[in-house]
N, C-alpha and C. Protein backbone atom coordinates (compact mmCIF):
# COMPACT_ATOMS: atom_id res chain seq x y z
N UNK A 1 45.10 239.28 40.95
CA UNK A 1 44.02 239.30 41.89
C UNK A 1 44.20 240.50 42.82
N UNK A 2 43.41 240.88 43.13
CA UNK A 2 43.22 242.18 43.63
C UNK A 2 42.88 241.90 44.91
N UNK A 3 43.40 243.03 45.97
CA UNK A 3 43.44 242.81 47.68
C UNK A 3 43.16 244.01 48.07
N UNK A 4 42.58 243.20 49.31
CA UNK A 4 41.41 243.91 50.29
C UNK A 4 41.86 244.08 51.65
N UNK A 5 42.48 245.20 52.20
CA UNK A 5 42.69 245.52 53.16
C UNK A 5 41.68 244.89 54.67
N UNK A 6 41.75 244.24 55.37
CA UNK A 6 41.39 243.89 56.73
C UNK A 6 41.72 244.18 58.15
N UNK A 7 40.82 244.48 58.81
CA UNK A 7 41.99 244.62 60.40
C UNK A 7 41.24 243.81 61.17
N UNK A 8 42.13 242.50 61.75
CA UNK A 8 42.34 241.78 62.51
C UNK A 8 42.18 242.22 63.99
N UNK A 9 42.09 241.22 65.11
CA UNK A 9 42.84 241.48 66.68
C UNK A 9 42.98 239.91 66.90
N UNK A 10 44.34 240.08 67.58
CA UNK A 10 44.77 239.23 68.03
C UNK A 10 45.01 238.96 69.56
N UNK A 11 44.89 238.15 70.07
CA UNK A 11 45.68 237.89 71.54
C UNK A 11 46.55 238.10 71.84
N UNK A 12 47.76 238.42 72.78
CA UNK A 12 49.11 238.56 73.28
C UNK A 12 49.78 237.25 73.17
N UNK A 13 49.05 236.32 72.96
CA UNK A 13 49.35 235.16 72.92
C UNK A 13 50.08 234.75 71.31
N UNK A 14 48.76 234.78 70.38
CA UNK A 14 48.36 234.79 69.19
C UNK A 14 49.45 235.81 68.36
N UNK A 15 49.43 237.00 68.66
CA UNK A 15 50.24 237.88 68.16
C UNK A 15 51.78 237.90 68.33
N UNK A 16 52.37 236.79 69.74
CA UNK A 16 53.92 236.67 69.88
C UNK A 16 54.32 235.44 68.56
N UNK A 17 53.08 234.41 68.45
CA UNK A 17 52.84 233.35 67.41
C UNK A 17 53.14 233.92 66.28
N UNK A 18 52.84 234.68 65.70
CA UNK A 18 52.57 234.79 64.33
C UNK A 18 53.87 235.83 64.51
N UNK A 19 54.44 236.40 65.38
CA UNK A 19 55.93 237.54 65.21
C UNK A 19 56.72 236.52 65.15
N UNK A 20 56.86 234.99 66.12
CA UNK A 20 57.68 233.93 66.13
C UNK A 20 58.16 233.21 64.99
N UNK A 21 56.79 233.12 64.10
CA UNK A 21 56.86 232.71 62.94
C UNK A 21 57.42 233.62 61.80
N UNK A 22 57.42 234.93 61.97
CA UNK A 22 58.12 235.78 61.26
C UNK A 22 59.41 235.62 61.53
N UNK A 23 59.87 235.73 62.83
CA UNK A 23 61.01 235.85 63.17
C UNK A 23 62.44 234.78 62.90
N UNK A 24 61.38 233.22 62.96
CA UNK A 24 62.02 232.14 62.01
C UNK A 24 62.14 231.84 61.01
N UNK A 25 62.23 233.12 59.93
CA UNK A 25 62.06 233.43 58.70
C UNK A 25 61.09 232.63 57.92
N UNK A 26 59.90 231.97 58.48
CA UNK A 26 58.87 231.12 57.35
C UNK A 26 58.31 232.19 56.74
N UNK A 27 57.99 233.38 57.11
CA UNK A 27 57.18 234.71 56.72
C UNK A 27 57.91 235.70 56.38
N UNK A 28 57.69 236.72 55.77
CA UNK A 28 58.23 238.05 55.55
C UNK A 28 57.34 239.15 56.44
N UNK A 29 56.09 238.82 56.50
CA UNK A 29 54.66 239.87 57.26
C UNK A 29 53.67 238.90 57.63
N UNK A 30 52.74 239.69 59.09
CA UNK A 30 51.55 239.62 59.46
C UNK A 30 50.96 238.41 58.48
N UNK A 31 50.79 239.34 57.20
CA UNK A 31 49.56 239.28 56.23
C UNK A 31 50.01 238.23 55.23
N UNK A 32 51.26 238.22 54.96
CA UNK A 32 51.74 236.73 54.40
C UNK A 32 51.40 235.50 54.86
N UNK A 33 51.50 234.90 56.47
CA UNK A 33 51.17 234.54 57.50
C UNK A 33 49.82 234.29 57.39
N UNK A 34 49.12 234.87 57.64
CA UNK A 34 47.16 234.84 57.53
C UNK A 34 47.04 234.29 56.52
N UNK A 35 47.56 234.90 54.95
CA UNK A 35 46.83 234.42 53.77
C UNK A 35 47.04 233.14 53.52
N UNK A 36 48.64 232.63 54.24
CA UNK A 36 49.51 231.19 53.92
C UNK A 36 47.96 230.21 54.51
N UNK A 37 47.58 230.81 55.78
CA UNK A 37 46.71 230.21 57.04
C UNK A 37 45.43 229.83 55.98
N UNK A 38 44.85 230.98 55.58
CA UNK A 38 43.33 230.63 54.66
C UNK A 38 43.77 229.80 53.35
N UNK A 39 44.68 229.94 53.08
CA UNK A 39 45.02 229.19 51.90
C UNK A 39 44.98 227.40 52.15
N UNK A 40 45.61 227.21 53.39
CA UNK A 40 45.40 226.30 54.08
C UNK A 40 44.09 225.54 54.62
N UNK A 41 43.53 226.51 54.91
CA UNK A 41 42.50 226.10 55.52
C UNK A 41 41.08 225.46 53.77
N UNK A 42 41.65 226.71 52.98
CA UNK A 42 40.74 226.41 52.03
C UNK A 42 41.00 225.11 51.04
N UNK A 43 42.28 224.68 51.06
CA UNK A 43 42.62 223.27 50.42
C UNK A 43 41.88 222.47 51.87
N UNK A 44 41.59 222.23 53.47
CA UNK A 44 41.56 221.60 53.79
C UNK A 44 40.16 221.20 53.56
N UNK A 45 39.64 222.25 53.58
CA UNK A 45 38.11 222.31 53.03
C UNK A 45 38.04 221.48 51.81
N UNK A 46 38.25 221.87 50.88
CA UNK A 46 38.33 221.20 49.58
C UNK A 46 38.70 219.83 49.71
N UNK A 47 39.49 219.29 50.57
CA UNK A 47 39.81 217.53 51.07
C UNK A 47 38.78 217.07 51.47
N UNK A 48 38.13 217.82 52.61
CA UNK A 48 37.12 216.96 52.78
C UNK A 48 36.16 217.08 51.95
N UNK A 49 35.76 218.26 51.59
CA UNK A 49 34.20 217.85 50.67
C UNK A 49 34.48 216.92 49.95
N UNK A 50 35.77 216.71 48.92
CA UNK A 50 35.77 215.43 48.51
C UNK A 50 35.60 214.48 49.28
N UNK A 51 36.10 214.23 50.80
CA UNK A 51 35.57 212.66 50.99
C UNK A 51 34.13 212.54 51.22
N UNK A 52 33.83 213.68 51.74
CA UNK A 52 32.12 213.71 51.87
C UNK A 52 31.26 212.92 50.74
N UNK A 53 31.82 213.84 49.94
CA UNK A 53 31.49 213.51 48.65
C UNK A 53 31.60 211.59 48.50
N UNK A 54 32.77 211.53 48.61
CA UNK A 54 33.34 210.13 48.34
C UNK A 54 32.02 209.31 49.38
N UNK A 55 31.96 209.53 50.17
CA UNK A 55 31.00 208.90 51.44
C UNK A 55 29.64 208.87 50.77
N UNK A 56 29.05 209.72 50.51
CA UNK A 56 27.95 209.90 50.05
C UNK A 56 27.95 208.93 48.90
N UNK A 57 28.74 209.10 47.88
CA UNK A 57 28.75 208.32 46.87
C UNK A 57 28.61 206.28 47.12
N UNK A 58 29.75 206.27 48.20
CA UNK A 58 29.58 204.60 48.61
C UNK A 58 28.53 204.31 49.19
N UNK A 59 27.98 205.65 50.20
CA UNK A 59 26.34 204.85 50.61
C UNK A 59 25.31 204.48 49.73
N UNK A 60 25.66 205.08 48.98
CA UNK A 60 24.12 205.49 47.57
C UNK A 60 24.75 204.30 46.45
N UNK A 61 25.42 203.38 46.63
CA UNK A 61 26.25 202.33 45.39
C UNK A 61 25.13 201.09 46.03
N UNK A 62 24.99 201.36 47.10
CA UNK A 62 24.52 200.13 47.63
C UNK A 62 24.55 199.10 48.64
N UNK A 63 24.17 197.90 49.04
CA UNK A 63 24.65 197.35 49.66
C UNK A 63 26.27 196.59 50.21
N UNK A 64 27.20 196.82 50.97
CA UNK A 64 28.11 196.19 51.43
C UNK A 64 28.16 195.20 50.57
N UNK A 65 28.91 194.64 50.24
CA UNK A 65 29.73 192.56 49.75
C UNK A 65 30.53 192.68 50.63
N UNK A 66 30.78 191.28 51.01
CA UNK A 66 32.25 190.80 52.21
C UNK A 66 33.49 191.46 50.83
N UNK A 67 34.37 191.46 52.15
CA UNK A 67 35.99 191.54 51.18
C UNK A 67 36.73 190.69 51.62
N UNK A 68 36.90 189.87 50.13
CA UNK A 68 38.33 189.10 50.37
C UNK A 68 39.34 189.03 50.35
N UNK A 69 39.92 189.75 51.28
CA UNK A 69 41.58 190.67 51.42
C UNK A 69 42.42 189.85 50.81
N UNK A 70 42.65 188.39 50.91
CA UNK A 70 43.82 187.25 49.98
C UNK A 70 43.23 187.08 48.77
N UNK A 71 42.17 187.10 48.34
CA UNK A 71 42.03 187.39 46.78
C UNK A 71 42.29 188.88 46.64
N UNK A 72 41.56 189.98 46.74
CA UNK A 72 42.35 191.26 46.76
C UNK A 72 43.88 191.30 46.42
N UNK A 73 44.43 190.75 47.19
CA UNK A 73 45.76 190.49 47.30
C UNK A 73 46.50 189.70 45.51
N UNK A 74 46.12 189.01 45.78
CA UNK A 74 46.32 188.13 44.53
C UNK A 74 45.98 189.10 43.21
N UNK A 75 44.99 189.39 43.02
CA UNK A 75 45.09 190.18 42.15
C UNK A 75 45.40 191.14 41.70
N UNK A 76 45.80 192.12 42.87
CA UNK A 76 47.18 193.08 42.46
C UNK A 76 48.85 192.26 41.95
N UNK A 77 48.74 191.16 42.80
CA UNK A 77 50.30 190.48 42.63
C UNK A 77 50.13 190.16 40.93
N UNK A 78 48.80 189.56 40.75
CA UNK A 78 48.61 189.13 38.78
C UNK A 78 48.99 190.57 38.24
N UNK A 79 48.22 191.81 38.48
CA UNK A 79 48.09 192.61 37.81
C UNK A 79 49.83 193.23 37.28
N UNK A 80 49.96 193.22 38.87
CA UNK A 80 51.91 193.80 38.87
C UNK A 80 52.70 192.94 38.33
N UNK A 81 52.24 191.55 37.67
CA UNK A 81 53.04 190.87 37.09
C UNK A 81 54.29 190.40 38.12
């Protein structure tokens, strides 16, 4: 995959952060750091649209039924033998 040069600004704040984190060896660079960050951010993305997803899906199944948590129960204990 092929890379694309960017220039950033950071805060004095922001920028002692991300040297801190270099400096406690989690990073080697800046840009290691950022990409670890979007990489992150883009699995977190991807979590939720699945539950979205998941949400959407249970509203559209239908109406609620009660749950009977001690039958529930019971029938994992049958299943697990």
């Amino acid at each position: 995959m092929g890379t694309v040069r960017k220039t950033i600004t950071l805060t004095e704040q922001q920028d002692h952060w991300v040297k801190a984190q270099i400096d406690a060896g989690h990073y080697t660079n800046d840009s290691e750091y950022i990409r670890d960050l979007i990489r992150r951010e883009q699995e977190r993305s991807f979590e939720i649209e699945g539950i979205r997803a998941a949400l959407i899906e249970g509203e559209a199944s239908g109406e609620p039924k009660p749950f009977d948590a001690a039958a529930f129960k019971q029938r994992m204990r049958s299943a697990n033998g």
